[in-house]
N, C-alpha and C. Protein backbone atom coordinates (compact mmCIF):
# COMPACT_ATOMS: atom_id res chain seq x y z
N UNK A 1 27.87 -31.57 -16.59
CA UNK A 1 27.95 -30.14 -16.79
C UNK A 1 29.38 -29.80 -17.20
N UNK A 2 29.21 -28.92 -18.10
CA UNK A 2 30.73 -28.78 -18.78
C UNK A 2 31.49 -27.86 -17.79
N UNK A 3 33.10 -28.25 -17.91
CA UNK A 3 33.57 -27.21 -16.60
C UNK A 3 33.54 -25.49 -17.06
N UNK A 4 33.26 -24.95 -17.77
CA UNK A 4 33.10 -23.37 -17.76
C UNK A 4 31.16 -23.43 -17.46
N UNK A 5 30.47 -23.79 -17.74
CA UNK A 5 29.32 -23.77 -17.33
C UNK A 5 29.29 -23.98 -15.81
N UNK A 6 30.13 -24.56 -15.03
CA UNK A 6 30.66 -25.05 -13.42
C UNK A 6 30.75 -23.79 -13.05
N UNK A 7 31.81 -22.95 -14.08
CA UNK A 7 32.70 -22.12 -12.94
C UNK A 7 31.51 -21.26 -13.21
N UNK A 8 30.83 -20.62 -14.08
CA UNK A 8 30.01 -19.57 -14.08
C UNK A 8 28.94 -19.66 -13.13
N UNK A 9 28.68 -21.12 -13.04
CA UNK A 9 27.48 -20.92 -12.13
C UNK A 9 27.60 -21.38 -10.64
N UNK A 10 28.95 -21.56 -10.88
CA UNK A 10 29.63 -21.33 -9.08
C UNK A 10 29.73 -19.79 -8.62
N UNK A 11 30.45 -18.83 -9.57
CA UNK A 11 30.66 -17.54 -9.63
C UNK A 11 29.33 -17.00 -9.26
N UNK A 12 28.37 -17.52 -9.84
CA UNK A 12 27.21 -16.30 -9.97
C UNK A 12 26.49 -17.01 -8.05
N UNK A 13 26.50 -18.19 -7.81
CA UNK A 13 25.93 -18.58 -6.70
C UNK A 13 27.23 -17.81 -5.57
N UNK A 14 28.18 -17.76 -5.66
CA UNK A 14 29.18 -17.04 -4.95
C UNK A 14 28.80 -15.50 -4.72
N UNK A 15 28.78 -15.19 -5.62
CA UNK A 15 28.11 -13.45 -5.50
C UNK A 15 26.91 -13.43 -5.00
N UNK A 16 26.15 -14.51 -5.36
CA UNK A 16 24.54 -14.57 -5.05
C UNK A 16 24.92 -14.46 -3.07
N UNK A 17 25.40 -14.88 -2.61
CA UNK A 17 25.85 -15.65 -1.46
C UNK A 17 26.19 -14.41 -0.55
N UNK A 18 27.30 -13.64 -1.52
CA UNK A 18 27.49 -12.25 -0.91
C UNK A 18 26.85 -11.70 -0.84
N UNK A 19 25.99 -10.84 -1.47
CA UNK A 19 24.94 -9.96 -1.65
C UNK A 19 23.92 -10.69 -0.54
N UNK A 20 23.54 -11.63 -0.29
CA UNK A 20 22.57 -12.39 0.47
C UNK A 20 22.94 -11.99 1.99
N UNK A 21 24.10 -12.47 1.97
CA UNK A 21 24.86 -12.01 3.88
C UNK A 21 25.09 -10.59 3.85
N UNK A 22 25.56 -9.67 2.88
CA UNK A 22 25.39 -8.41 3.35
C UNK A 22 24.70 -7.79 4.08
N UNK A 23 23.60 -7.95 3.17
CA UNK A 23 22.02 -7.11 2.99
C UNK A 23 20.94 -8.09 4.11
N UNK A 24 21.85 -9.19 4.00
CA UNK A 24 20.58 -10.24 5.27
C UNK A 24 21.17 -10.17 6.66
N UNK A 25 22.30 -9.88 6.85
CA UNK A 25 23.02 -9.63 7.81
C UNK A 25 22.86 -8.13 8.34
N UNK A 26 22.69 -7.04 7.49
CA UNK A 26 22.84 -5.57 7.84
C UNK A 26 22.22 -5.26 9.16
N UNK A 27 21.16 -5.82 9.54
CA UNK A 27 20.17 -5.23 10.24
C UNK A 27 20.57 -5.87 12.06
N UNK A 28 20.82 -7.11 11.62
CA UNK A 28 21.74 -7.88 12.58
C UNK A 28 23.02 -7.41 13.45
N UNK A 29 23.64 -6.84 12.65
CA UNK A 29 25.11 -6.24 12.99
C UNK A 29 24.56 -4.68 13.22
N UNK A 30 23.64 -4.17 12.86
CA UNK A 30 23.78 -2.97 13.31
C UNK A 30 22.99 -3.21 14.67
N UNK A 31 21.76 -4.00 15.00
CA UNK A 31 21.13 -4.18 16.08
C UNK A 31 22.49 -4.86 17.36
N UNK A 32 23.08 -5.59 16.95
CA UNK A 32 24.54 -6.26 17.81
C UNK A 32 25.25 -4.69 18.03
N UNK A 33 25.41 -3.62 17.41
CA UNK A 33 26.54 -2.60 17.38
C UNK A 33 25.30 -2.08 18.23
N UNK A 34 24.75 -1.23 18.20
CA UNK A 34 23.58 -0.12 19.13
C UNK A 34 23.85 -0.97 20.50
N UNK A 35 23.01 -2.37 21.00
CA UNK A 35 23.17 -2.87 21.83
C UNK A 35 24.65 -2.63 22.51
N UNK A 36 25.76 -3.34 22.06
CA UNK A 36 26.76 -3.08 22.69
C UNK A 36 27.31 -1.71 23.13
N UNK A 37 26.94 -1.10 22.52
CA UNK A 37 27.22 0.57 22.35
C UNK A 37 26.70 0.62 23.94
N UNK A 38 25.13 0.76 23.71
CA UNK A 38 24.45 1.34 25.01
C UNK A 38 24.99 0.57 26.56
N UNK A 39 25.39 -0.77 26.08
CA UNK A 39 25.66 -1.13 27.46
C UNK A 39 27.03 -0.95 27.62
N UNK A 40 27.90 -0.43 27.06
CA UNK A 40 29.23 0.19 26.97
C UNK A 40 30.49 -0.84 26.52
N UNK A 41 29.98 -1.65 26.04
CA UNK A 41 30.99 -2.71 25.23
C UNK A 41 31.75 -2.03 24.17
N UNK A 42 31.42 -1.21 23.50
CA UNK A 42 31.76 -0.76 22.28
C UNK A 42 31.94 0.76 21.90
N UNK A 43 32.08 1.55 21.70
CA UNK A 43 31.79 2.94 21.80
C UNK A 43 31.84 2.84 19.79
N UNK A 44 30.89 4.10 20.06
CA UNK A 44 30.83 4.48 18.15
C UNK A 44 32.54 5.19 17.66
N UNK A 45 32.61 4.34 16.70
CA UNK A 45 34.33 4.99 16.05
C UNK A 45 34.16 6.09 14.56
N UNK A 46 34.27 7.11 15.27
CA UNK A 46 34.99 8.28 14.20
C UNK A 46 36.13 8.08 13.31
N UNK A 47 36.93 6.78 13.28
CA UNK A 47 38.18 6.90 12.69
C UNK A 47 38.05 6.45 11.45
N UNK A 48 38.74 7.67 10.50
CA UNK A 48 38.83 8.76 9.39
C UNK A 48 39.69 6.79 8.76
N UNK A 49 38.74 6.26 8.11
CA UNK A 49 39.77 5.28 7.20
C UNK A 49 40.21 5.38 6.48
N UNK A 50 39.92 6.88 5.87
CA UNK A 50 40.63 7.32 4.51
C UNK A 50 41.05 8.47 4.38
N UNK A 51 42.62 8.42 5.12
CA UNK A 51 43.16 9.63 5.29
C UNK A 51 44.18 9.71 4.28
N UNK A 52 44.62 8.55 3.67
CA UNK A 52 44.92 8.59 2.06
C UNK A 52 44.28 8.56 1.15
N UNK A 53 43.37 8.65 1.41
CA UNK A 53 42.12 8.69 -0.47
C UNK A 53 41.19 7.49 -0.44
N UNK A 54 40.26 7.47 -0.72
CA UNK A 54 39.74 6.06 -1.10
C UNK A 54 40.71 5.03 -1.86
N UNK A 55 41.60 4.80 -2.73
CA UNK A 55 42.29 3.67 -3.04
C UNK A 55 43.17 2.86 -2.11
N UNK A 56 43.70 3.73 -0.97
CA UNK A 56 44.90 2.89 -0.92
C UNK A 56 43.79 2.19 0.54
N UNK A 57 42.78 2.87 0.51
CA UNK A 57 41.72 2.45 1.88
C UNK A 57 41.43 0.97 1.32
N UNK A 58 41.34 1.10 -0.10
CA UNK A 58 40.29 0.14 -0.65
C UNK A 58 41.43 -1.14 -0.88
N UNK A 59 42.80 -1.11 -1.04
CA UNK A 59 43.38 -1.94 -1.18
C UNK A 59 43.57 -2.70 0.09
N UNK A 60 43.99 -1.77 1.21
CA UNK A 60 44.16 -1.93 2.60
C UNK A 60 43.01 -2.78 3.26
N UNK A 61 42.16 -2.38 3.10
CA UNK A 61 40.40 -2.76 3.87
C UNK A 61 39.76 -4.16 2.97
N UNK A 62 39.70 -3.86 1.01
CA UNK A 62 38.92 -4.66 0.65
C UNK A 62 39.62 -5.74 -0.22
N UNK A 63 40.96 -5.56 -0.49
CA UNK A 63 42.17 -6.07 -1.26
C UNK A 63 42.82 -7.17 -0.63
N UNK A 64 43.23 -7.14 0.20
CA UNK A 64 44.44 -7.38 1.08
C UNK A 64 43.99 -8.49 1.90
N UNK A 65 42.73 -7.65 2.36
CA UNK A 65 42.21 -8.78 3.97
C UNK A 65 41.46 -10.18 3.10
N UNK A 66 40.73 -10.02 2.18
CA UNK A 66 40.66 -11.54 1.83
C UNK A 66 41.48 -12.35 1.21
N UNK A 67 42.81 -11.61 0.75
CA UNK A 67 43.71 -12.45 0.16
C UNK A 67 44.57 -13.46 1.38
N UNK A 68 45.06 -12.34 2.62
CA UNK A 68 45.30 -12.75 3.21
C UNK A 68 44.69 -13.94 4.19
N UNK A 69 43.65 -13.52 4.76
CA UNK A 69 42.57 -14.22 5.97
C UNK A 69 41.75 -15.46 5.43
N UNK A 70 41.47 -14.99 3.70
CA UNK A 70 41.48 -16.70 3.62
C UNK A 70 42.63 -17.41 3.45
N UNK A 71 44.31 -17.12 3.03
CA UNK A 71 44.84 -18.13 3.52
C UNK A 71 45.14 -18.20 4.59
N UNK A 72 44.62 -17.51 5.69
CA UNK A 72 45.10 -18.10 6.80
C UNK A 72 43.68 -19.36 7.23
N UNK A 73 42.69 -18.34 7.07
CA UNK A 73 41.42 -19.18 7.73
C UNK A 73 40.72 -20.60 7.09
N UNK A 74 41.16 -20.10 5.93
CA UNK A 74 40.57 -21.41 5.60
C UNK A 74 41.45 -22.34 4.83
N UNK A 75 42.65 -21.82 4.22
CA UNK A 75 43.86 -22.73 3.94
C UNK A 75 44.38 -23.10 5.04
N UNK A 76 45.20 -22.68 6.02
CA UNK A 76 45.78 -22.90 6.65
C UNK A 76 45.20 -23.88 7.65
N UNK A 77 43.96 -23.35 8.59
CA UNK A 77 43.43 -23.68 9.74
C UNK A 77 42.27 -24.75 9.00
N UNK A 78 41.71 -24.57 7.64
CA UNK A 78 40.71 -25.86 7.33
C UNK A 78 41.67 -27.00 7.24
N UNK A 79 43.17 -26.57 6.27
CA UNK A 79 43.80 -27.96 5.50
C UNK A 79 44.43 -28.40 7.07
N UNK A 80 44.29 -27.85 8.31
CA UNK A 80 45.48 -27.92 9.07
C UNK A 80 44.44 -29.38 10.10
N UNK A 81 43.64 -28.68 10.17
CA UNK A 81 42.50 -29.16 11.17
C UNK A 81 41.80 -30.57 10.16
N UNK A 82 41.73 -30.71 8.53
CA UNK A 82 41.80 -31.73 7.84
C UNK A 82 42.78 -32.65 8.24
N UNK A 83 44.36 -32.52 8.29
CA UNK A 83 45.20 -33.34 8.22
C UNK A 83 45.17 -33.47 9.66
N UNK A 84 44.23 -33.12 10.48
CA UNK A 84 44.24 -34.06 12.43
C UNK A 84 43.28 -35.10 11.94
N UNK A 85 42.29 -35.10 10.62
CA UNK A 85 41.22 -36.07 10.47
C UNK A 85 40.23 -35.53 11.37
N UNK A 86 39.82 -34.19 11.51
CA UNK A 86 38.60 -34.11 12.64
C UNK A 86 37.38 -34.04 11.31
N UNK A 87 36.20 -34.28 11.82
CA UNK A 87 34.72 -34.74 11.13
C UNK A 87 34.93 -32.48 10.26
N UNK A 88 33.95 -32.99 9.06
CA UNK A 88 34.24 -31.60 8.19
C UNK A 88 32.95 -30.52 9.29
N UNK A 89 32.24 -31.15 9.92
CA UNK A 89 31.15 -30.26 10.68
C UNK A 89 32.41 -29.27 12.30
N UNK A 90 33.21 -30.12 12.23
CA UNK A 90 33.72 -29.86 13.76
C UNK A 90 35.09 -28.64 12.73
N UNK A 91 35.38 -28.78 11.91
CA UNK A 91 36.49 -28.09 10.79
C UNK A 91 35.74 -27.08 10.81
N UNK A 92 34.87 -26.41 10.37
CA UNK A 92 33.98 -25.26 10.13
C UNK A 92 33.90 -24.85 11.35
N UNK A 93 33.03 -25.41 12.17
CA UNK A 93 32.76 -24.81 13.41
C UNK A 93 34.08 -23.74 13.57
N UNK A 94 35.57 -24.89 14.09
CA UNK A 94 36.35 -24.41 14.85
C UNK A 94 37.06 -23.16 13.97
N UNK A 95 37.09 -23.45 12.76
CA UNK A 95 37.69 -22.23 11.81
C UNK A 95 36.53 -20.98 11.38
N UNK A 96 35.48 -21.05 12.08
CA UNK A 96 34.99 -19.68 12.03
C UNK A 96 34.45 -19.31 13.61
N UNK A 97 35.30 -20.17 14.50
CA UNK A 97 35.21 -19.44 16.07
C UNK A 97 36.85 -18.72 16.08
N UNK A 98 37.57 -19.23 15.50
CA UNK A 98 38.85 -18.66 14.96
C UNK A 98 38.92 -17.24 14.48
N UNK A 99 37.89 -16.97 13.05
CA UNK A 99 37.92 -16.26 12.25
C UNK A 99 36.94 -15.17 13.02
N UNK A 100 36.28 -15.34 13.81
CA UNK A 100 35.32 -14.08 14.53
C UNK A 100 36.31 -13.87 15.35
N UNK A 101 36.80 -14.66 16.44
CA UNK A 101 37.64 -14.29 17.56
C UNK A 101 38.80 -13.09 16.53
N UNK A 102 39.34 -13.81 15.67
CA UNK A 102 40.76 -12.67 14.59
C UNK A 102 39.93 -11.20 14.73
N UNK A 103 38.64 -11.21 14.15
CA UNK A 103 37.83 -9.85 13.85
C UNK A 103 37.03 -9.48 14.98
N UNK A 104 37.63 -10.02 16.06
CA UNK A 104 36.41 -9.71 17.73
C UNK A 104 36.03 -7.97 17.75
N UNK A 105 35.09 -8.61 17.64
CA UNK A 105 34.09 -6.66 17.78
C UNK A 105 32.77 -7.19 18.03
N UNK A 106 32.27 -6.88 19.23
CA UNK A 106 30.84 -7.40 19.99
C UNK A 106 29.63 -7.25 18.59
N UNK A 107 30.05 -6.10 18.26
CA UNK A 107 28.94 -5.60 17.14
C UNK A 107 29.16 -6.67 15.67
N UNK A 108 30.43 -7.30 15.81
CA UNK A 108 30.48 -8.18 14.21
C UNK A 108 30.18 -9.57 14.83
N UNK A 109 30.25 -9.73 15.93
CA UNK A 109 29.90 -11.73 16.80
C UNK A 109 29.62 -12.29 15.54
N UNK A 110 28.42 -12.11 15.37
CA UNK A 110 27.38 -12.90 15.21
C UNK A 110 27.54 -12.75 13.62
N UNK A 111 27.83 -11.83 12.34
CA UNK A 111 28.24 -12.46 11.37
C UNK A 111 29.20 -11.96 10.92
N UNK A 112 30.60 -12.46 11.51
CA UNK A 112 31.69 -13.12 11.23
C UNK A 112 31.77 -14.12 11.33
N UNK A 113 30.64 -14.83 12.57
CA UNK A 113 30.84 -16.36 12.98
C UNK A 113 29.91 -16.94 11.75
N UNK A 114 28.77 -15.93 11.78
CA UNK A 114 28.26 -16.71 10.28
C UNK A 114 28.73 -16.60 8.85
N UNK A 115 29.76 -15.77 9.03
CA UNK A 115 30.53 -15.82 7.75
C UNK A 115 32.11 -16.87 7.77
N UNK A 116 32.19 -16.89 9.24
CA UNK A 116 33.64 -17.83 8.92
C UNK A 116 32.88 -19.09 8.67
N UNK A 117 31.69 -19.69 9.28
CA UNK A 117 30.67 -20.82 8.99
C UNK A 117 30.52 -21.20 7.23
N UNK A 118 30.13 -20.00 6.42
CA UNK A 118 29.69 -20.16 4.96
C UNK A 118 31.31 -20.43 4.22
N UNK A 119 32.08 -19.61 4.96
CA UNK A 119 33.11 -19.61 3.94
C UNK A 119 34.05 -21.10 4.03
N UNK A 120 33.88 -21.35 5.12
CA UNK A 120 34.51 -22.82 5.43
C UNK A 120 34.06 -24.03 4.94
N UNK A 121 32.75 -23.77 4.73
CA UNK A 121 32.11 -24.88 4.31
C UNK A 121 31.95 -24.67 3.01
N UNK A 122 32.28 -23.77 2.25
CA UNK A 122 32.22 -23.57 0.49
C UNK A 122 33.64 -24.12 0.51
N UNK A 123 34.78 -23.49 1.01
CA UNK A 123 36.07 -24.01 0.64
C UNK A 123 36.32 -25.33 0.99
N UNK A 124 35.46 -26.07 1.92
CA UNK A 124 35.35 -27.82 2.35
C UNK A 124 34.74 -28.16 0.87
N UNK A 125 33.87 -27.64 0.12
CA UNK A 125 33.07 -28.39 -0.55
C UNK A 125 33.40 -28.17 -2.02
N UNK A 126 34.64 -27.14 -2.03
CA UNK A 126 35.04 -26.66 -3.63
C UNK A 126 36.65 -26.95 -3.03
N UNK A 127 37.08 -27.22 -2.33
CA UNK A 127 39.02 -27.18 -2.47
C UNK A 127 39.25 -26.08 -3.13
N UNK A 128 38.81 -24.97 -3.01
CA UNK A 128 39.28 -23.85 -3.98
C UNK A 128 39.10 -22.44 -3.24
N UNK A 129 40.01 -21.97 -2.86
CA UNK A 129 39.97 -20.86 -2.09
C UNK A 129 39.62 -19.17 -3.17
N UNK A 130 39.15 -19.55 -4.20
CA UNK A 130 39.30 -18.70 -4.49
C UNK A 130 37.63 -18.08 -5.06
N UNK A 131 37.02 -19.27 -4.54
CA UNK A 131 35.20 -18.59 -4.33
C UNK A 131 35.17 -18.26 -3.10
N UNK A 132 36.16 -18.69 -1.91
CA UNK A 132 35.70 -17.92 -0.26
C UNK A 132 36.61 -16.42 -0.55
N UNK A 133 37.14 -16.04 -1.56
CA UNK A 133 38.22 -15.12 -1.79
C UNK A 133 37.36 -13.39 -1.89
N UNK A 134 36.33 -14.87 -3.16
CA UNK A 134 35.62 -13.57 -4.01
C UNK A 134 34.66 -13.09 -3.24
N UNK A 135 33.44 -14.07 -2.64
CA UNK A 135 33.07 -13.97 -1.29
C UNK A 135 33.10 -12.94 -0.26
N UNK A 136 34.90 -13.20 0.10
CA UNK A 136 35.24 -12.14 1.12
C UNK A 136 35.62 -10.27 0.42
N UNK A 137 35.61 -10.34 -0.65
CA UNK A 137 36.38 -9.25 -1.55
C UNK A 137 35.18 -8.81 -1.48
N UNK A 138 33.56 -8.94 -2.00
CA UNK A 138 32.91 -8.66 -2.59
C UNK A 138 31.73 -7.95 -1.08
N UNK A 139 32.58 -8.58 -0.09
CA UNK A 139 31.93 -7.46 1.40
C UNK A 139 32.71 -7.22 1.87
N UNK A 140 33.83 -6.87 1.61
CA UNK A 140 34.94 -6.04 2.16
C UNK A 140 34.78 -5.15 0.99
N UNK A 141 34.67 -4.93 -0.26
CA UNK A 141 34.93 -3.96 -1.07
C UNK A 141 33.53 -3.00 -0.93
N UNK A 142 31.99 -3.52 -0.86
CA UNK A 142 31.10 -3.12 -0.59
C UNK A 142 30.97 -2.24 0.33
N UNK A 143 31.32 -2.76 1.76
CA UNK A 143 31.38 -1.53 2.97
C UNK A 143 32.38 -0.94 3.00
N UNK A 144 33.83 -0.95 1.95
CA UNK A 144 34.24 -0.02 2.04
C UNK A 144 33.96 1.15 1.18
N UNK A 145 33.36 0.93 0.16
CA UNK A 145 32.85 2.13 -1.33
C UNK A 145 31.74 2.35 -0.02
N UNK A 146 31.13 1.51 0.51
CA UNK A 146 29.71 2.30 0.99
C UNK A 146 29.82 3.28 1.87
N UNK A 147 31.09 3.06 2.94
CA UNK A 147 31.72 3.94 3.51
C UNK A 147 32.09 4.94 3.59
N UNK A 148 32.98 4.86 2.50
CA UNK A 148 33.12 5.88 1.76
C UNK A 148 32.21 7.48 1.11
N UNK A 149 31.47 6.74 0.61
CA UNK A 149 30.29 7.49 -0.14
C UNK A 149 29.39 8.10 0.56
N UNK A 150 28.91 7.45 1.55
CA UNK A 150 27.96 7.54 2.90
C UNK A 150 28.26 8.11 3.92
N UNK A 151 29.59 7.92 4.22
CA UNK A 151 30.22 7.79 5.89
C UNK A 151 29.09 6.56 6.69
N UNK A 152 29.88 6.86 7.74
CA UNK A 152 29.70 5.94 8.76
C UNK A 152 28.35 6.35 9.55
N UNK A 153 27.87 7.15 9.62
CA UNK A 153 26.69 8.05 10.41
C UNK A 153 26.83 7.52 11.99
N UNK A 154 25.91 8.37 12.55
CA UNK A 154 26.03 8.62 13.96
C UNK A 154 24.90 7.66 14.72
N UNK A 155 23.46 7.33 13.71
CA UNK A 155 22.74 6.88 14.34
C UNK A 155 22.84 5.41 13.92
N UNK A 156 23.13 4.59 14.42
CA UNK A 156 23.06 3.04 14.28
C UNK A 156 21.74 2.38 13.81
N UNK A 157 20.88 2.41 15.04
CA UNK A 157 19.75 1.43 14.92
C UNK A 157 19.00 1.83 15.80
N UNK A 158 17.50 2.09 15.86
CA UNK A 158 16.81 2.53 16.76
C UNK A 158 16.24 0.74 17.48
N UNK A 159 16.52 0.49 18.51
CA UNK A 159 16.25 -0.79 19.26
C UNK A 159 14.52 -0.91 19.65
N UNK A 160 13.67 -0.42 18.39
CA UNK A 160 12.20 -0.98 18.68
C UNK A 160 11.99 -2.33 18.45
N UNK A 161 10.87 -2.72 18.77
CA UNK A 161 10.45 -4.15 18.53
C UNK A 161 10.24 -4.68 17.25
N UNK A 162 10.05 -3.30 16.22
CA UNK A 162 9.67 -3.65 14.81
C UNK A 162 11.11 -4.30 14.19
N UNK A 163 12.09 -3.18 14.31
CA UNK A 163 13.62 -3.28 14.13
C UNK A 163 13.98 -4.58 14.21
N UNK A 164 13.81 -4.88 15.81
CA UNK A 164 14.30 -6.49 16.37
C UNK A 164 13.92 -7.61 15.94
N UNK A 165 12.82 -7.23 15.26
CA UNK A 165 12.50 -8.42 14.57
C UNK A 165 12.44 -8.75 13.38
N UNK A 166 12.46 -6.94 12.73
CA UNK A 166 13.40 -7.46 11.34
C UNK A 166 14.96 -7.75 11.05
N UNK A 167 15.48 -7.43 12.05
CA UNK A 167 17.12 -7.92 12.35
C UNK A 167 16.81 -9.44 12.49
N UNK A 168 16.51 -10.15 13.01
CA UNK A 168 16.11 -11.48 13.20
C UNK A 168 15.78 -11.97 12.22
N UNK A 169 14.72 -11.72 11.57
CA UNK A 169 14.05 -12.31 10.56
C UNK A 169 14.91 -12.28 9.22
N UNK A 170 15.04 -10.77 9.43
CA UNK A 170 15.89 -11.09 7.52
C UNK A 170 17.53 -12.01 7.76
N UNK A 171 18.25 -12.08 9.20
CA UNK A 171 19.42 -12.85 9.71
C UNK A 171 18.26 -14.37 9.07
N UNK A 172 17.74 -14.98 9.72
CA UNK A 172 16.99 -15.97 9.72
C UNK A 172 17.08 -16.69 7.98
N UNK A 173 16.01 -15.29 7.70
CA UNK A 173 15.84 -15.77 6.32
C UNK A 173 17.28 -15.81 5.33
N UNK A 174 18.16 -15.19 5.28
CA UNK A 174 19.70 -15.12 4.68
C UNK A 174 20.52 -16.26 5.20
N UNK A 175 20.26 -16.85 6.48
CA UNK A 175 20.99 -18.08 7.01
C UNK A 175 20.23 -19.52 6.00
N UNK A 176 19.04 -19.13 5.64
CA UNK A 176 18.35 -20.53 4.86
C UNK A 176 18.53 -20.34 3.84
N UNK A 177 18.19 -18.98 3.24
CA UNK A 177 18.66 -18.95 1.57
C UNK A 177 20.12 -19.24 1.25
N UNK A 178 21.12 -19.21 1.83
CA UNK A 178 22.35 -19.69 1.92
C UNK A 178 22.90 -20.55 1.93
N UNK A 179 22.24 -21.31 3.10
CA UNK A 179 22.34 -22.85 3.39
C UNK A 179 22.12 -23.19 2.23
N UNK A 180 20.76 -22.96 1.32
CA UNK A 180 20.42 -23.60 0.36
C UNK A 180 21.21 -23.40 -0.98
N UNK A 181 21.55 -22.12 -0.94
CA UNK A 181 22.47 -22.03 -1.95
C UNK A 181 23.65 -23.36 -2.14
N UNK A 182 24.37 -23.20 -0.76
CA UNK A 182 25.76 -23.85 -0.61
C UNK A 182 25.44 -25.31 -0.93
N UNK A 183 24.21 -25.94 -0.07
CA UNK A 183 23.88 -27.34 -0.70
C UNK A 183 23.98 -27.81 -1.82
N UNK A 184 22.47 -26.80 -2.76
CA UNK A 184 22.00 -27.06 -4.18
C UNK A 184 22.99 -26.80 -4.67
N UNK A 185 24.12 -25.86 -4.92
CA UNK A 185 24.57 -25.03 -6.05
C UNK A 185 25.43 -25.17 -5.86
N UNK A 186 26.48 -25.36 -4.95
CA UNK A 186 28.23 -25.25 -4.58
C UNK A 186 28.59 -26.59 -4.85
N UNK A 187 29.10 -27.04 -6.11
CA UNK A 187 29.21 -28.18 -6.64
C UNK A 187 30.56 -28.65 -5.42
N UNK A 188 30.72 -29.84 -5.45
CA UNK A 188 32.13 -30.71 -4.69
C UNK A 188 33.00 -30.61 -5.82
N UNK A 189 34.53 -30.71 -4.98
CA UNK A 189 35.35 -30.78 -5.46
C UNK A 189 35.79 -32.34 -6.10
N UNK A 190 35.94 -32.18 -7.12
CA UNK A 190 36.40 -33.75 -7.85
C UNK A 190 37.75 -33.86 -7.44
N UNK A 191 37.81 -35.04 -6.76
CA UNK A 191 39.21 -35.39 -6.45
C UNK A 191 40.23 -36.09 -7.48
């Protein structure tokens, strides 16, 4: 495969990837946020993120944090935890119990840990920080325009049984379509 035919169809499985954990994740993180809420882990936040305008929110919130956090999370703490020689399964693990603990919020647990998981193991399998970049840009820039546009609203998630199990299920189904993505499609890095 020629290398611009590579990068395009790394790019497009990269976005594919985002859009997949957003939208497969949504239901998940809001069922994790209600829960914590009611048992008093968490309280709902009013705070105004854009008391300078939407841009400098959007640089601050959707700009900044993946430039930075992947080099910390996955340059720093993958190449760091590479050069101890630990196995690439035990590297992921520990750099996205890292990367949830950095973003600890009862209501994000569960996918940050599955996002420090995807992003560690794309940047193990491409040496290239700059598909876990786009990755992270492309749901940081999302909830913040959505934010924006929407607000934040008051009602979270109603905790029925129908809910709970589509929080589950579509988490479920977005953890396999993913997996499969990253296998089939996230070519290795040529050394």
């Amino acid at each position: 495969m020629s290398k611009v035919k590579s990068i395009f169809l790394t790019t497009g499985i990269c976005l594919t990837i985002a859009f997949i954990c957003l939208f497969g994740y949504l239901y998940l993180q809001n069922m994790c946020a209600e829960i914590f809420i009611r048992v008093g882990w968490e309280t709902r936040s009013n705070v105004d993120l854009f008391p300078h305008g939407f841009w400098l929110a959007f640089l601050l919130y959707a700009v900044l944090p993946p430039l930075y956090e992947e080099l910390i999370f996955r340059w720093a703490v993958c190449k760091g935890l590479q050069w101890a020689k630990l196995k690439p399964w035990l590297i992921v693990g520990i750099s996205a119990v890292i990367f949830m603990l950095y973003h600890w919020s009862w209501s994000q647990v569960a996918y940050q840990l599955l996002m420090g998981i995807f992003l560690a193991w794309i940047f193990l399998r491409t040496n290239n920080l700059l598909w876990t970049i786009l990755i992270h840009f492309i749901n940081n820039a999302f909830v913040v325009t959505y934010t924006y546009f929407a607000g934040s609203g008051d009602a979270v998630f109603a905790l029925t049984a129908g809910n709970i199990a589509l929080a589950i299920g579509s988490a479920v189904v977005a953890t396999g379509a993913v997996i499969l993505l990253i296998k089939k499609g996230i070519p290795h890095a040529t050394k």
